[in-house]
Protein backbone atom coordinates (compact mmCIF):
# COMPACT_ATOMS: atom_id res chain seq x y z
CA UNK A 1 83.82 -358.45 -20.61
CA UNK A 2 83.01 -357.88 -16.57
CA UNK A 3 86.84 -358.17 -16.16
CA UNK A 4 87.79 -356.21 -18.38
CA UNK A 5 84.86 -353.34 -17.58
CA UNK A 6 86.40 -353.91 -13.51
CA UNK A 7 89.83 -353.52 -14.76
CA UNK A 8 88.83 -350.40 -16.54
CA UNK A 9 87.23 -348.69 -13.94
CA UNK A 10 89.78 -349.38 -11.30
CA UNK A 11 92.18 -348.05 -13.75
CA UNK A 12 90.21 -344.80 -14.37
CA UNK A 13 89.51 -344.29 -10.31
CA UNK A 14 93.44 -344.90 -10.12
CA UNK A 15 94.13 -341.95 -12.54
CA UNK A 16 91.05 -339.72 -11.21
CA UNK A 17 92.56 -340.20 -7.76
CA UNK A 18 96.46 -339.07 -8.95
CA UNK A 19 94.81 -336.52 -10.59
CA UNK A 20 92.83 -335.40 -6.90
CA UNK A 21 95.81 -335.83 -5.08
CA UNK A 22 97.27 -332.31 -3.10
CA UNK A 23 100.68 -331.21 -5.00
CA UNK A 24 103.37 -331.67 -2.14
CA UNK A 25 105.66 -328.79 -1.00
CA UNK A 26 109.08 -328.69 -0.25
CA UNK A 27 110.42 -325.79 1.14
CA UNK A 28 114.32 -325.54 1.27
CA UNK A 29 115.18 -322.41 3.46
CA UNK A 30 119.03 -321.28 3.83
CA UNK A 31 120.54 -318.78 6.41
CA UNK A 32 122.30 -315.24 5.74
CA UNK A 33 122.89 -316.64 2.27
CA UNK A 34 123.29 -314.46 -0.76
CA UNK A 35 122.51 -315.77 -4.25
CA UNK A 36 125.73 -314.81 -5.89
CA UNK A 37 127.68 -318.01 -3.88
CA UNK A 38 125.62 -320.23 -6.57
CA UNK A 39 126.34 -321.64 -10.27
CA UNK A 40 122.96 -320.53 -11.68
CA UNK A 41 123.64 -317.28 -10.51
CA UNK A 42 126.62 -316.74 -12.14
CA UNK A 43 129.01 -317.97 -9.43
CA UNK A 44 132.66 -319.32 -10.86
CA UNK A 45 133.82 -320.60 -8.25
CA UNK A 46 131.25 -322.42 -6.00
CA UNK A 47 130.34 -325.94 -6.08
CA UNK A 48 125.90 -326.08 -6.72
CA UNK A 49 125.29 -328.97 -9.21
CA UNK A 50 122.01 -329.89 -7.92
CA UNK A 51 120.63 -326.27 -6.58
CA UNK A 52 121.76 -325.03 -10.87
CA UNK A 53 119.66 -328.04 -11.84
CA UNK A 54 117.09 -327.11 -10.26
CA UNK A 55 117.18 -323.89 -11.99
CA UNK A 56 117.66 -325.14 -15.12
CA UNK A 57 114.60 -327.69 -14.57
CA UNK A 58 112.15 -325.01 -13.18
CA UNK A 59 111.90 -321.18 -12.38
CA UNK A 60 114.73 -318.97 -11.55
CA UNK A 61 114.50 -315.06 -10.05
CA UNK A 62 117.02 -312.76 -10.62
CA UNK A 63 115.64 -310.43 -8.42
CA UNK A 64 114.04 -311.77 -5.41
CA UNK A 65 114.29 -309.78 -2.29
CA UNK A 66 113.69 -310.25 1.43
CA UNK A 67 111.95 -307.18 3.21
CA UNK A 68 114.15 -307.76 6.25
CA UNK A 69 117.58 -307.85 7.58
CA UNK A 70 117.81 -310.80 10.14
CA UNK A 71 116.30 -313.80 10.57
CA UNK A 72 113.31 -314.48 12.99
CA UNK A 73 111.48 -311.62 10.98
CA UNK A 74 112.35 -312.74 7.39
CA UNK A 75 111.50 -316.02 8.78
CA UNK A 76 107.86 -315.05 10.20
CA UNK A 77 107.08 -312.79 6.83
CA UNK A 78 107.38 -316.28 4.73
CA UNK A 79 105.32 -317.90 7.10
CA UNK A 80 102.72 -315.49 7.48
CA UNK A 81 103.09 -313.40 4.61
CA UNK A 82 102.68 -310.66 6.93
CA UNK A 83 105.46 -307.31 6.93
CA UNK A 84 107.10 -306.84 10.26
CA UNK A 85 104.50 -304.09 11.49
CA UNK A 86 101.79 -306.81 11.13
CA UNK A 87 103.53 -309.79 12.59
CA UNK A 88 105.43 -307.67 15.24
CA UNK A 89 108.49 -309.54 15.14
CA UNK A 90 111.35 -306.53 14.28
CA UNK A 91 114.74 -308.70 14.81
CA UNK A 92 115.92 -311.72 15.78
CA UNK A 93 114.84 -313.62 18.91
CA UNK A 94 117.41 -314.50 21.81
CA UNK A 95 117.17 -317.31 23.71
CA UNK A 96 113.65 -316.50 26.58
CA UNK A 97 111.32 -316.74 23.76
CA UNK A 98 112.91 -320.10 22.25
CA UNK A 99 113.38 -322.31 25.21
CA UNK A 100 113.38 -320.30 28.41
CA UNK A 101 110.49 -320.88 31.05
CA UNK A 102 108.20 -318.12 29.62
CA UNK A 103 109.06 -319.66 25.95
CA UNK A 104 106.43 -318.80 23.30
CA UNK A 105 105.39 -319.20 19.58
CA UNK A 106 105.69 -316.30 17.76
CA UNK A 107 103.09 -316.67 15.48
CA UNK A 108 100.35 -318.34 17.35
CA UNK A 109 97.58 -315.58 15.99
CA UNK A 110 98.48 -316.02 12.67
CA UNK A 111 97.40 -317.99 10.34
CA UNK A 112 100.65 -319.28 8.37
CA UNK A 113 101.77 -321.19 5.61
CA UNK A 114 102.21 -324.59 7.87
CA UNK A 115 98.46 -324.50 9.72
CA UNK A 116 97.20 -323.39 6.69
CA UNK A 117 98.08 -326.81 4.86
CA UNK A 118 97.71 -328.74 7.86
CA UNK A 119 93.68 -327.27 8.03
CA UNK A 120 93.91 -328.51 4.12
CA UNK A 121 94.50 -331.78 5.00
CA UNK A 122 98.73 -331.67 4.53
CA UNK A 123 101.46 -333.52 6.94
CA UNK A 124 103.84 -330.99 8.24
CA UNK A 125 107.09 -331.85 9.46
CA UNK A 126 110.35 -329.25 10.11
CA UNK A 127 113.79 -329.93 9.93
CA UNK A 128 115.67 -327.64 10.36
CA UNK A 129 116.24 -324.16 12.05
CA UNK A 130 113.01 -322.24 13.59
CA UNK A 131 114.12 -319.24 15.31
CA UNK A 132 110.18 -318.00 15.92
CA UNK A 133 109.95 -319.20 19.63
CA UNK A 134 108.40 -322.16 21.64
CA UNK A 135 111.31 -323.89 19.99
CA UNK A 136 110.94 -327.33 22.34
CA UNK A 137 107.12 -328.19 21.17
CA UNK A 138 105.85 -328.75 17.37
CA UNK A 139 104.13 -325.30 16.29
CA UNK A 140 101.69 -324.38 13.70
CA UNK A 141 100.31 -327.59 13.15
CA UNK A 142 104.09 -329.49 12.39
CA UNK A 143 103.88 -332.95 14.01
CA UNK A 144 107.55 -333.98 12.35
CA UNK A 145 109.62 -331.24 14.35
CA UNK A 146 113.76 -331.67 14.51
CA UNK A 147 114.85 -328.06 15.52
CA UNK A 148 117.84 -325.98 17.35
CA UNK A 149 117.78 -324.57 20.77
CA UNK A 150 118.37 -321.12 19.29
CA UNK A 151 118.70 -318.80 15.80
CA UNK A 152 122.63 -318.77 15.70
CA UNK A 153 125.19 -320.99 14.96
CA UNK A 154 128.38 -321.26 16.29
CA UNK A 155 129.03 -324.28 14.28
CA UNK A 156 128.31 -327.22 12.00
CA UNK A 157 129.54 -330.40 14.51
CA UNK A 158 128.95 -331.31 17.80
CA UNK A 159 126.07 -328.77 18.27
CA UNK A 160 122.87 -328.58 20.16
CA UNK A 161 119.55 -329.83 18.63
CA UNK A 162 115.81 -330.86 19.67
CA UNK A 163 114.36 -333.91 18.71
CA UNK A 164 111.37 -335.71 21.38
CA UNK A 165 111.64 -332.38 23.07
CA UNK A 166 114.33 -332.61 24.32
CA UNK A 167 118.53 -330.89 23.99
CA UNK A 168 120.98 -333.05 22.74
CA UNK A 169 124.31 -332.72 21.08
CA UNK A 170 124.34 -334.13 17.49
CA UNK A 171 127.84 -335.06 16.65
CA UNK A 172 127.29 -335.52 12.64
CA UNK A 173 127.64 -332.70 10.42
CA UNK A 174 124.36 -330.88 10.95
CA UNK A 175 123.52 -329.94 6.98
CA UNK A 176 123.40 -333.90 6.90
CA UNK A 177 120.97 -334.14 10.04
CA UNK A 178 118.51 -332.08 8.33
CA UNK A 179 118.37 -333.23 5.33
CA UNK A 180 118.43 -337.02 6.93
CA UNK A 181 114.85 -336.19 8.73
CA UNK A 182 113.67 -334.51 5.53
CA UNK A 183 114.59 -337.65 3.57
CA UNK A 184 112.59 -339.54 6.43
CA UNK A 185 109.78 -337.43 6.34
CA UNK A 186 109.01 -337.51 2.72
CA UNK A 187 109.45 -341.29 2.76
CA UNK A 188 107.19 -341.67 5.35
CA UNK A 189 104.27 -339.14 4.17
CA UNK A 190 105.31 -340.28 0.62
CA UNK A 191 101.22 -341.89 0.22
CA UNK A 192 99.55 -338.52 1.88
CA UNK A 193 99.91 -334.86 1.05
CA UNK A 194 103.14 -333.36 2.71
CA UNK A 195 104.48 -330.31 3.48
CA UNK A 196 108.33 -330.66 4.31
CA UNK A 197 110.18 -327.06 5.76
CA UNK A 198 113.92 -327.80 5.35
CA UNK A 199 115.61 -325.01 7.01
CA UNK A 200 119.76 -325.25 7.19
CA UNK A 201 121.07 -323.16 9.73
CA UNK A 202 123.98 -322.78 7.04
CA UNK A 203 125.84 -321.49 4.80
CA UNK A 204 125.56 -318.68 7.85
CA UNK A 205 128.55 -316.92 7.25
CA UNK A 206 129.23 -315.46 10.49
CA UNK A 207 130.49 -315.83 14.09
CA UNK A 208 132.92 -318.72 15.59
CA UNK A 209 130.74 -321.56 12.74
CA UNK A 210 133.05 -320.07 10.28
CA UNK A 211 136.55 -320.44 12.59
CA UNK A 212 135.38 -324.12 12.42
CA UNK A 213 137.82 -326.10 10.24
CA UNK A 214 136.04 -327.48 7.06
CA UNK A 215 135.33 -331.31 7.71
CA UNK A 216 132.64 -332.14 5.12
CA UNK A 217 133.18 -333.94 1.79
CA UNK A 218 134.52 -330.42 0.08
CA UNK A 219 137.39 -329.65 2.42
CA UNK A 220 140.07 -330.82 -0.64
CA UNK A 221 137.92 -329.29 -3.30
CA UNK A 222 138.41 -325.64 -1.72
CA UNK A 223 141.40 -325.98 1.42
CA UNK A 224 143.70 -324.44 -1.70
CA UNK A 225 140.76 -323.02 -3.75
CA UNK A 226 141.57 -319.09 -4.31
CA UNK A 227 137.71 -317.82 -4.86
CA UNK A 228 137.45 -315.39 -6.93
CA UNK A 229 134.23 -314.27 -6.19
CA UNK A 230 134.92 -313.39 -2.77
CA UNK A 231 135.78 -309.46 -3.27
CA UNK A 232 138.93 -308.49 -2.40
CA UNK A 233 137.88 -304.82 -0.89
CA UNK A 234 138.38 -302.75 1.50
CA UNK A 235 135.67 -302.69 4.58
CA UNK A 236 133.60 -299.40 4.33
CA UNK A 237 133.26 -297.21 7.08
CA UNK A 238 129.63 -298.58 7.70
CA UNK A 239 131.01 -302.13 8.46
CA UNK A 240 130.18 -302.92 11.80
CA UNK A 241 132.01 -306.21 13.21
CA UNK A 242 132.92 -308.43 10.42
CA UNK A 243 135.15 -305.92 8.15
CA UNK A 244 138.43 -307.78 8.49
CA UNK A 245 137.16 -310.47 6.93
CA UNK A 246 137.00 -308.95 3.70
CA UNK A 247 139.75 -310.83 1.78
CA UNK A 248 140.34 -313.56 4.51
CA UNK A 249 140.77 -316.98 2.81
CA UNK A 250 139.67 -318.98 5.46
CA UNK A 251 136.24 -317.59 5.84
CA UNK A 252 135.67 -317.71 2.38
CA UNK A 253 136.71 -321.81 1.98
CA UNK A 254 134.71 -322.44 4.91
CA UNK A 255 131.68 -320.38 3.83
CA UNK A 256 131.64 -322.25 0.12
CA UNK A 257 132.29 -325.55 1.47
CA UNK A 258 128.60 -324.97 3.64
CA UNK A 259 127.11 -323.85 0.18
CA UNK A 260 128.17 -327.16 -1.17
CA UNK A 261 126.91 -329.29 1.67
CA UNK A 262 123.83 -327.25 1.48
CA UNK A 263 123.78 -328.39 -2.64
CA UNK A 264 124.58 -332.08 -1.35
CA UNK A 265 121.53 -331.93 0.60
CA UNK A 266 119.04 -330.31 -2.37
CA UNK A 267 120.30 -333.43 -4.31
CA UNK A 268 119.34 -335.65 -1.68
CA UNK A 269 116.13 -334.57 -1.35
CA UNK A 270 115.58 -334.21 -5.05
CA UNK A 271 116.59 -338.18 -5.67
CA UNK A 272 114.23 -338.87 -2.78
CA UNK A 273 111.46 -337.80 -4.99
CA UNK A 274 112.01 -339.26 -7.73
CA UNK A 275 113.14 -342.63 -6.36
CA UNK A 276 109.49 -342.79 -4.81
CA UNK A 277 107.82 -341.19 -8.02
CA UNK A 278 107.32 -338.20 -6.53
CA UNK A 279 108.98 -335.59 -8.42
CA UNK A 280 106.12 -333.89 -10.75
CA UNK A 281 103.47 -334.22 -7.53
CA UNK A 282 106.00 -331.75 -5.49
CA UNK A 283 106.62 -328.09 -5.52
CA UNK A 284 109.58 -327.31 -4.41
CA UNK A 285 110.97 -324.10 -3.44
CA UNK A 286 114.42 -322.86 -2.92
CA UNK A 287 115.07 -319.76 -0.99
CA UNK A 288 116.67 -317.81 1.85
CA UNK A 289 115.96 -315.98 4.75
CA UNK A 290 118.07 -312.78 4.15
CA UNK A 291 121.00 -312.19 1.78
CA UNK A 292 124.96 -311.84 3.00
CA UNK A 293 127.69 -310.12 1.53
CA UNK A 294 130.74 -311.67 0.99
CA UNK A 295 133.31 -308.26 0.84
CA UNK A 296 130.71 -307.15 -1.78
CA UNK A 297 130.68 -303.19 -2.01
CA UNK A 298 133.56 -303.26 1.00
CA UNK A 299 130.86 -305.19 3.89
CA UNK A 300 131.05 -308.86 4.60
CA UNK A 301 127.58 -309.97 6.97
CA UNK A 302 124.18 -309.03 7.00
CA UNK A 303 121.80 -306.46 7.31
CA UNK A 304 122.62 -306.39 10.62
CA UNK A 305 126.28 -305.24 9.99
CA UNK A 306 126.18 -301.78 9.39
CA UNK A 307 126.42 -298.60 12.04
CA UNK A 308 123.70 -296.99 11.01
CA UNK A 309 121.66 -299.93 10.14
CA UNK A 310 120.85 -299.69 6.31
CA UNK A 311 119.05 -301.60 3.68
CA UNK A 312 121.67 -302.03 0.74
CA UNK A 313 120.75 -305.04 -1.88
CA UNK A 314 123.26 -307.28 -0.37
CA UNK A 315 121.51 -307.23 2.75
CA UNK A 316 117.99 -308.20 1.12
CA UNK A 317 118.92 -309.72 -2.02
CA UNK A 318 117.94 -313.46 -2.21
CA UNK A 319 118.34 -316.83 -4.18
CA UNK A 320 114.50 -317.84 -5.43
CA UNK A 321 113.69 -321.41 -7.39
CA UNK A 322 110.54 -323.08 -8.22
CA UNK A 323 110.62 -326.41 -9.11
CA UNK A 324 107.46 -328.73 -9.76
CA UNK A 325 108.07 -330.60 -14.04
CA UNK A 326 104.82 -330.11 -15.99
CA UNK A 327 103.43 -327.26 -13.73
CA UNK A 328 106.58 -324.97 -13.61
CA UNK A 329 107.75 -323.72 -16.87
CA UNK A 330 111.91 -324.94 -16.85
CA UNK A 331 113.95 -322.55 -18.02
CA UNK A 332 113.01 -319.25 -16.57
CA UNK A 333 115.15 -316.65 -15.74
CA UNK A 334 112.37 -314.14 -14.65
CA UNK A 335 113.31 -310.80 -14.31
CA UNK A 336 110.34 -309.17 -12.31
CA UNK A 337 110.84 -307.88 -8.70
CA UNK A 338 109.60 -310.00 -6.27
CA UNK A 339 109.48 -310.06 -2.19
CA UNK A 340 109.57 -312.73 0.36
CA UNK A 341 105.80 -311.17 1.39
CA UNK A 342 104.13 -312.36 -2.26
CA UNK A 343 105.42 -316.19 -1.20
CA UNK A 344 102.55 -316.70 0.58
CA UNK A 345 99.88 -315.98 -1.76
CA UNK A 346 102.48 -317.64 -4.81
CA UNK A 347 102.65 -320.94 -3.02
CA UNK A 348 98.68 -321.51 -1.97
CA UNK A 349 97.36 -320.13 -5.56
CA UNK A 350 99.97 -322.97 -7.48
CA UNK A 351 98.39 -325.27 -4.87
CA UNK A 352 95.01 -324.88 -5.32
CA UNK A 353 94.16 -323.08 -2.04
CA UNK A 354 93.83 -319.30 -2.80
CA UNK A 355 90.82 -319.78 -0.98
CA UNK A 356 92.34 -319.97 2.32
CA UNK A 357 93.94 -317.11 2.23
CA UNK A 358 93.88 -315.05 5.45
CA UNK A 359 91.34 -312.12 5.60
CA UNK A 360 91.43 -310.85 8.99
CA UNK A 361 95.10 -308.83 8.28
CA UNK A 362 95.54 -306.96 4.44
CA UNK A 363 98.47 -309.12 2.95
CA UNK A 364 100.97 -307.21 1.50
CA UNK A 365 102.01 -309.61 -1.04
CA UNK A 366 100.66 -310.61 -4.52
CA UNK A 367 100.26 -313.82 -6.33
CA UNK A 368 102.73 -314.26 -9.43
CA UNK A 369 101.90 -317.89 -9.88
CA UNK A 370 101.08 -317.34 -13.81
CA UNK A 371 104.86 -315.95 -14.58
CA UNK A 372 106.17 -319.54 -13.31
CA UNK A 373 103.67 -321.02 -16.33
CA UNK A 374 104.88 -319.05 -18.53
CA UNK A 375 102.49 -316.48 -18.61
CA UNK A 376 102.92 -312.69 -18.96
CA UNK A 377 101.50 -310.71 -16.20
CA UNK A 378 100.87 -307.16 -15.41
CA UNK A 379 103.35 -306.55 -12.65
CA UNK A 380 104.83 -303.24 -10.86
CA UNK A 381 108.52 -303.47 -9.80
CA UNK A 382 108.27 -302.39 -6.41
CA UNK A 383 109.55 -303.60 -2.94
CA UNK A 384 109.15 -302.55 0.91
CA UNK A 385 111.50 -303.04 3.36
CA UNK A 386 111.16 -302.84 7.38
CA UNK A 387 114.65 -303.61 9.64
CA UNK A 388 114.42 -301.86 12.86
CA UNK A 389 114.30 -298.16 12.91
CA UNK A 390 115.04 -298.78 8.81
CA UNK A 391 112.21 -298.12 6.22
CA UNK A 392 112.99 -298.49 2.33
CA UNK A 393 111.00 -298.44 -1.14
CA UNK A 394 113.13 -300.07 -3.89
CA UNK A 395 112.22 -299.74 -7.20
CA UNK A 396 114.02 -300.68 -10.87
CA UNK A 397 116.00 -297.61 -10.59
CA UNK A 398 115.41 -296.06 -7.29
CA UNK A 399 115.65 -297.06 -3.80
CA UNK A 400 114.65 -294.96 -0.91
CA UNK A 401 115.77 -295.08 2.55
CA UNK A 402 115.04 -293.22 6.15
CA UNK A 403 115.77 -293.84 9.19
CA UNK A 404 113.91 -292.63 11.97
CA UNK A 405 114.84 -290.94 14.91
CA UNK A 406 118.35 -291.63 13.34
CA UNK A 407 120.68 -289.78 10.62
CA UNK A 408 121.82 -289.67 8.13
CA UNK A 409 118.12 -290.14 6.96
């Protein structure tokens, strides 16, 4: 009977302590990446098996929008959940801020999504892209940090990377470097509370990374593939560098083929979890920094690519997933208007740690962790939008732009 009373409790303290035990977070960030390239967005064309299971498995939004243009500030509004006229970063950083002598961290008086876990007891690591400054030393509590030297990409092989704090040139396909340290992070944290921040410098979409032949696994799949669901258009007046690459085939093959690595990785990751039992103790979200148009509306680029600057949806418009089984209702396709800014407060309320929100800035964002149960909330459509000299309301059927000290306003 002592036995069996032992057994018992050590079976009890076993599930008490599961049940104790942090939820883990994965987030997957992608760059200049618009959600129409993927199958559970409707894409024809595009290879995304394990990014459209995802979906199907958790929480899809069919309007999620980022509140800036380019990266460094999308990038610090996630982490901070902060708009640009809090966190002061207004575009994205060149190279004296990320590994020059006077090299700093961005976000040092913030408190942000990774020093936030971190104080909570987490494991932080980043692989990935990081574009927010002091780029050769771990920030914000990360002690797992596999960066870049700088924000853009000019390609996929045979680039510059950071690792021990030091440059190197990685010859491997880059979308597999990252997602080899996440894979090694999470199986090394895989007994403690993690948070992993996978950030792929890809799909991208721009400069000499997409004059780089296709050499990953999909280069058959798409070397002859037509696509479709690249617009054939012509550029707009507005389009400022990239409009002759409306219609070009190459582009587009090479710009799918980095969606698909980008899926190859999301599938590594997910069997990761679930070969270490994982999977229903993780949240894991699926995002982007800032949307990209393909020849959409007659532009191809970002935000950034447009004389005047503007804030059209293709510029802002983003892919959002949650995924966590038991805690996430599957099978959403949510419909409410959501911002990159209400991450913040989403993420540490489905975590348990609403608590430690910050209180010495307002936060512009708002928790909508109840939708993703399955719950219906009360919930204005609204978002804000800061780029530059570029301000913008967008509503269900109205957007509003000016630009200051600029025209047409």
């Amino acid at each position: 009977m002592k036995l069996l009373s032992v057994v018992a409790l050590l079976s009890l303290a076993a599930s008490v302590a599961a049940e104790e035990r942090p939820t883990n977070l994965i987030l997957i960030l992608t760059d200049n990446h618009g959600p129409w390239t993927l199958g559970c967005y409707g894409n024809p064309d595009i290879r995304t098996p394990h990014i459209d299971r995802l979906a199907e498995e958790g929480a899809l939004f069919t309007r999620a929008f980022a509140n800036n243009a380019v990266c460094s500030p999308t990038r610090a509004t996630l982490l901070t959940g902060l708009m640009p006229c809090q966190h002061g970063v207004h575009r994205f950083l060149g190279a004296a801020p990320q590994t020059g002598p006077d090299a700093y961290n961005m976000l040092e008086e913030f408190d942000t999504l990774p020093s936030i876990l971190v104080e909570a007891g987490y494991t932080a690591g980043l692989s990935g892209k990081w574009h927010l400054g002091g780029n050769f030393h771990p920030q914000e509590g990360f002690t797992y940090w596999v960066t870049k030297p700088h924000g853009s990409s000019l390609g996929f092989y045979d680039q510059e990377i950071i690792e021990d704090g030091e440059i190197r040139t990685e010859p491997t396909y880059l979308t597999e470097f990252w997602t080899d340290h996440g894979v090694r992070f999470i199986e090394e944290n895989a007994e403690q509370p993690f948070f992993l921040f996978l950030a792929y410098n890809g799909p991208y979409g721009l400069g000499g990374a997409m004059r780089e032949p296709i050499r990953n696994r999909h280069r058959q799949f798409y070397e002859n593939h037509d696509l479709p669901s690249f617009p054939r258009t012509e550029p707009e007046a507005w389009n400022y560098n990239y409009g002759d690459w409306i219609g070009d085939e190459q582009i587009a093959r090479k710009y799918a083929a980095e969606v698909s690595g980008i899926d190859d990785g999301v599938g590594r990751i997910m069997q990761s979890l679930e070969r270490l039992g994982l999977t229903e103790d993780t949240l894991v979200v699926f995002t982007a920094d800032q949307g990209l148009s393909g020849g959409h509306a007659g532009y191809w680029g970002m935000g950034d690519h447009t004389r005047p600057l503007t804030a059209f949806d293709w510029t802002m418009t983003i892919p959002l997933i949650f995924h966590q089984p038991g805690h996430v209702e599957s099978g959403q396709r949510n419909e409410m208007l959501v911002s990159n800014y209400d991450l913040l407060p989403t993420i540490l309320s489905i975590l348990s740690l609403e608590d430690r929100l910050p209180e010495e800035r307002p936060l512009p964002g708002r928790d909508f962790a109840a939708a993703l149960r399955g719950d219906s909330m009360d919930w204005e459509n609204v978002h804000f939008y800061e780029f530059e000299n570029v301000r913008a309301i967008r509503t269900d059927e109205w957007k509003y732009i000016e630009r200051i000290h600029d025209s047409p306003n």
